[in-house]
C-alpha atoms as a PDB file:
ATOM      1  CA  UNK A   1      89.197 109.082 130.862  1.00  0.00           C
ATOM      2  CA  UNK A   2      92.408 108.735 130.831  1.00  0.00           C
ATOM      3  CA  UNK A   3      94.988 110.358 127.390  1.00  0.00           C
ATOM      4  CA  UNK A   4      98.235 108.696 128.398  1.00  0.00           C
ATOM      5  CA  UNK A   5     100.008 107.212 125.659  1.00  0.00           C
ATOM      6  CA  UNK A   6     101.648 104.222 126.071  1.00  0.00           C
ATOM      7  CA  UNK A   7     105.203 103.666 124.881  1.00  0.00           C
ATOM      8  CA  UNK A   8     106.577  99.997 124.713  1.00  0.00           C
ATOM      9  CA  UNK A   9     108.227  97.999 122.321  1.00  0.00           C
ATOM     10  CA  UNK A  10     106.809  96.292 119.019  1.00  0.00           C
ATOM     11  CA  UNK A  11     107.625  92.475 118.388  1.00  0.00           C
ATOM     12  CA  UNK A  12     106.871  91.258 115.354  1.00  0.00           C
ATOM     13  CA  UNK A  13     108.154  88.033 113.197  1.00  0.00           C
ATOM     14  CA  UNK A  14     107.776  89.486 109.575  1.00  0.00           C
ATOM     15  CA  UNK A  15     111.569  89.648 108.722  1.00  0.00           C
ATOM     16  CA  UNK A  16     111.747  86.182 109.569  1.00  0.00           C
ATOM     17  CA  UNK A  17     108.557  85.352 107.587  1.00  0.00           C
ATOM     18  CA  UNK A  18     109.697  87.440 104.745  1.00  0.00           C
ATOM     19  CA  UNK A  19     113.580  85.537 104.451  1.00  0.00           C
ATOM     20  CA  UNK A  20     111.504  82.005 104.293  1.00  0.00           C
ATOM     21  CA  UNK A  21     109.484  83.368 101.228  1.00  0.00           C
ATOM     22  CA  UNK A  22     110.718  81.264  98.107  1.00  0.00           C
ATOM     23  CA  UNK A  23     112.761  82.964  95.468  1.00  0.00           C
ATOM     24  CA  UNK A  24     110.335  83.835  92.543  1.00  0.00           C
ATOM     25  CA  UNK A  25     109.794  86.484  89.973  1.00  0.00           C
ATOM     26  CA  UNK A  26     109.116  89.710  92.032  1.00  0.00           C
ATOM     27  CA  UNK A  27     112.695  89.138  93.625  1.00  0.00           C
ATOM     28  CA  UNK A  28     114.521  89.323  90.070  1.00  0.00           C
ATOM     29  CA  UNK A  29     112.435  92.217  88.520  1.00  0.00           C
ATOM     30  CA  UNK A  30     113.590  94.176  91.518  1.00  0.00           C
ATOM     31  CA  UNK A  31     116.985  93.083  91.346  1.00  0.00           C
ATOM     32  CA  UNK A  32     117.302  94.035  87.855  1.00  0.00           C
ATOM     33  CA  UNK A  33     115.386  97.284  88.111  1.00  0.00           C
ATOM     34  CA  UNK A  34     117.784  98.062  90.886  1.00  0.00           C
ATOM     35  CA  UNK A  35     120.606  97.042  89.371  1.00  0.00           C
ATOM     36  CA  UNK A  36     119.941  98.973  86.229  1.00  0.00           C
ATOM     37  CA  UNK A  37     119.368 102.235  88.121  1.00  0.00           C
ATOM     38  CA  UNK A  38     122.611 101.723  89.927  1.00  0.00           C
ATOM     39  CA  UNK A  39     124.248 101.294  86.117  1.00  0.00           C
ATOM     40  CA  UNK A  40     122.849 104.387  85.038  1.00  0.00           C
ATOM     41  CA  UNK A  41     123.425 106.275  88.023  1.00  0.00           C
ATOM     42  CA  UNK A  42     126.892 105.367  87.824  1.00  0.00           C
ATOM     43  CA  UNK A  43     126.992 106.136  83.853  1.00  0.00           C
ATOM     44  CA  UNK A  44     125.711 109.917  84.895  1.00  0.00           C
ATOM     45  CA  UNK A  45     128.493 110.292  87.141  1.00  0.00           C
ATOM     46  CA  UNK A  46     131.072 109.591  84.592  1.00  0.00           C
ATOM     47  CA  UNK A  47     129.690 111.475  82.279  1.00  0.00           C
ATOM     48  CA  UNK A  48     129.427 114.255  84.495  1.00  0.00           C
ATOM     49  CA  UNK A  49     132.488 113.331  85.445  1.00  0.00           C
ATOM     50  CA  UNK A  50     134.348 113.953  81.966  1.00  0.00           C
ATOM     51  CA  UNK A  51     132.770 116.752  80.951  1.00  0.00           C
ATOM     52  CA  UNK A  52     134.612 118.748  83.333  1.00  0.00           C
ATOM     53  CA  UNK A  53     137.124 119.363  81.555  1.00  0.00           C
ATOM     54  CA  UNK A  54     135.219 120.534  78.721  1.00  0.00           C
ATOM     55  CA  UNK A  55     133.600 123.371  80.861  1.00  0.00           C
ATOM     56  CA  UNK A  56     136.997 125.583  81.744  1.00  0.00           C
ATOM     57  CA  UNK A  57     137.713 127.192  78.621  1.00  0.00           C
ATOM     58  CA  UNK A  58     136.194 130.802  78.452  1.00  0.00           C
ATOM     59  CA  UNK A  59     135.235 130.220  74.877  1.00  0.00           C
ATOM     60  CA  UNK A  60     132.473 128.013  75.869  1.00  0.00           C
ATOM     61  CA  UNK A  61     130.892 130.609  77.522  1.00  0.00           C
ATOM     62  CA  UNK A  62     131.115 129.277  81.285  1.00  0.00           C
ATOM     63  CA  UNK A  63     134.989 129.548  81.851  1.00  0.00           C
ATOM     64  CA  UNK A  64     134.769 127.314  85.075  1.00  0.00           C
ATOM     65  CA  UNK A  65     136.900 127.416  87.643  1.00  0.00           C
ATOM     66  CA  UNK A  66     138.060 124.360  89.409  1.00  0.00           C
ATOM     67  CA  UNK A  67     136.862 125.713  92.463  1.00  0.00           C
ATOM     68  CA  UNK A  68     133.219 125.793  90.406  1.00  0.00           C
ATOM     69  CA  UNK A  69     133.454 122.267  89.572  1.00  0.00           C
ATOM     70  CA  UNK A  70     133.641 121.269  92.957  1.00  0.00           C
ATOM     71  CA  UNK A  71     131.379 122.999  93.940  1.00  0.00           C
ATOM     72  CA  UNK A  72     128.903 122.122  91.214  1.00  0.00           C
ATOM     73  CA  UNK A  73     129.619 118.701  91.840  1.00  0.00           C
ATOM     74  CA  UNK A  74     128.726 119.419  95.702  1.00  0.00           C
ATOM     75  CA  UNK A  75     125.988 121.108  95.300  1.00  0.00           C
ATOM     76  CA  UNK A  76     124.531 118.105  92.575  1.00  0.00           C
ATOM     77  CA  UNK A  77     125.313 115.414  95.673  1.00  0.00           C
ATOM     78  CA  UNK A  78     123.780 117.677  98.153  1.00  0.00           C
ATOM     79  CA  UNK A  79     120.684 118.516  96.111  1.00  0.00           C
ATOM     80  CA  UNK A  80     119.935 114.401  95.725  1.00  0.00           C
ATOM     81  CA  UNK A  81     120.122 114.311  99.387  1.00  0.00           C
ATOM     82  CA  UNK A  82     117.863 117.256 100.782  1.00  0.00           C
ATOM     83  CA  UNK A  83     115.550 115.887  97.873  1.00  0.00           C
ATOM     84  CA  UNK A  84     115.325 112.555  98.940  1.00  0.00           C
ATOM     85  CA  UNK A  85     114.401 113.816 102.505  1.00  0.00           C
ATOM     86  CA  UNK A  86     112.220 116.171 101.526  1.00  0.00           C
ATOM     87  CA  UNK A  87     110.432 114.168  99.100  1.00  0.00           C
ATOM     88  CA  UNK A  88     110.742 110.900 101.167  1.00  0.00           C
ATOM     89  CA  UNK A  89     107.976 112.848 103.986  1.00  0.00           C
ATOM     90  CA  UNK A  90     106.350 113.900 100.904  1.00  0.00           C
ATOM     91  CA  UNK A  91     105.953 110.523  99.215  1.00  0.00           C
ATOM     92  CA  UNK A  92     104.663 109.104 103.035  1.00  0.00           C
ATOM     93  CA  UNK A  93     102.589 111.489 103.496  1.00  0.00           C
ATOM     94  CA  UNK A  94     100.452 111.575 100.087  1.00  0.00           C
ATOM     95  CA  UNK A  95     101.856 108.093  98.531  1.00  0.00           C
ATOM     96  CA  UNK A  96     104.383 107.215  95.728  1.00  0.00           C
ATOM     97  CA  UNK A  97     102.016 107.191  92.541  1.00  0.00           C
ATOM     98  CA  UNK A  98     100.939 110.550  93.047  1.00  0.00           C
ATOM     99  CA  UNK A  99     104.469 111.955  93.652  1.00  0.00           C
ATOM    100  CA  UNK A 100     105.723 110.256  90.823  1.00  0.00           C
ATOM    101  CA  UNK A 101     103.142 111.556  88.605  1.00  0.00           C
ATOM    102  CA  UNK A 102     103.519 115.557  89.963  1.00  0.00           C
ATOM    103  CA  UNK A 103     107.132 115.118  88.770  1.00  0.00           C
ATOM    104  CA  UNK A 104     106.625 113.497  85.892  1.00  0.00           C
ATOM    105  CA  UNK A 105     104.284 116.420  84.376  1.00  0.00           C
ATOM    106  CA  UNK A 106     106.257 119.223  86.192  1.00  0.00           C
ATOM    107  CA  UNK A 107     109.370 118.549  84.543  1.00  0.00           C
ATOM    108  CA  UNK A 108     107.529 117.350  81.181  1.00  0.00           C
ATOM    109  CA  UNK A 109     106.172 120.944  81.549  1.00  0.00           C
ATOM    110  CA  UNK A 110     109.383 122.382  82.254  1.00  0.00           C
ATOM    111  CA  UNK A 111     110.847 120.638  78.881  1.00  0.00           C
ATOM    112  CA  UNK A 112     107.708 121.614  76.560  1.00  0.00           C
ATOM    113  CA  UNK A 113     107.965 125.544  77.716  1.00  0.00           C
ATOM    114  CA  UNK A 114     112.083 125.448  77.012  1.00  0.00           C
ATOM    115  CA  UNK A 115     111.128 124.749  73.381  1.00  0.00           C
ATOM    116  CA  UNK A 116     108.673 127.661  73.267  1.00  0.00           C
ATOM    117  CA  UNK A 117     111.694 129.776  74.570  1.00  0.00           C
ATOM    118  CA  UNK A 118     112.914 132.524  71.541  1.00  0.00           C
ATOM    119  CA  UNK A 119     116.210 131.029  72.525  1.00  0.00           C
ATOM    120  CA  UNK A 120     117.403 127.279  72.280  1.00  0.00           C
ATOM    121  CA  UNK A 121     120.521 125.296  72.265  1.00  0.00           C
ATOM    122  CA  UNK A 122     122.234 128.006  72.830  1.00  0.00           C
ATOM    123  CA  UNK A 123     121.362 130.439  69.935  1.00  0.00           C
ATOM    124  CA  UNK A 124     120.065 133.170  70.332  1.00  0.00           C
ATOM    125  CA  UNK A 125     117.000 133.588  67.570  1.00  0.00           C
ATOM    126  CA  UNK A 126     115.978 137.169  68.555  1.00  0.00           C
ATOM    127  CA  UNK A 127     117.777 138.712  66.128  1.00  0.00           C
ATOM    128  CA  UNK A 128     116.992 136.986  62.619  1.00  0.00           C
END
């Protein structure tokens, strides 16, 4: 009995198949579900964007640095990508749905225990 594994080359027509497939519905629900997530991505990086400024005074408590903007801003970029890897195997390996749903209570979870934290938006409630 033999274990080799044989290694060759895969030839398959679907692309083709796929590009013959009429226009319909499915096409422009994903075109405008892409195309708003590309809108909104873009509106986050604006905002993020011009808000910058805002963070460099002392008085507001950070006193950033330009240096820490950049860096900030690197580290947000570079964060989206190791994510996307990581969670890319993740999503193949145990399936979309199931990711999406782990996120979806972990930070839900992560937002409900901020408001049972003594101190919110900033204001410290400790000591009145």
């Amino acid at each position: 009995m033999s274990s080799a594994v044989e290694y060759g080359t895969i030839t398959t027509d679907i692309p083709a198949r796929v590009d013959r497939l009429p226009w319909a519905k499915f096409h422009w629900l994903v075109v405008v579900g892409l195309g708003t997530v590309w809108i909104f991505d873009g509106l986050e990086v604006t905002i993020v964007g011009s808000m910058s400024e805002a963070l460099k005074p002392a008085d507001t408590g950070l006193g950033l640095s330009n240096f820490d903007i950049g860096l900030a801003g690197a580290m947000y970029v570079a964060g989206g990508c190791v994510g996307a890897l990581i969670f890319g195997q993740l999503t193949d390996r145990f399936g979309r749905k199931k990711l999406f749903l782990i996120t979806l209570v972990s930070t839900q979870s992560r937002q409900y225990s901020r408001r049972l934290h003594p101190i919110r938006h900033g204001i410290s409630h400790a000591g009145s």
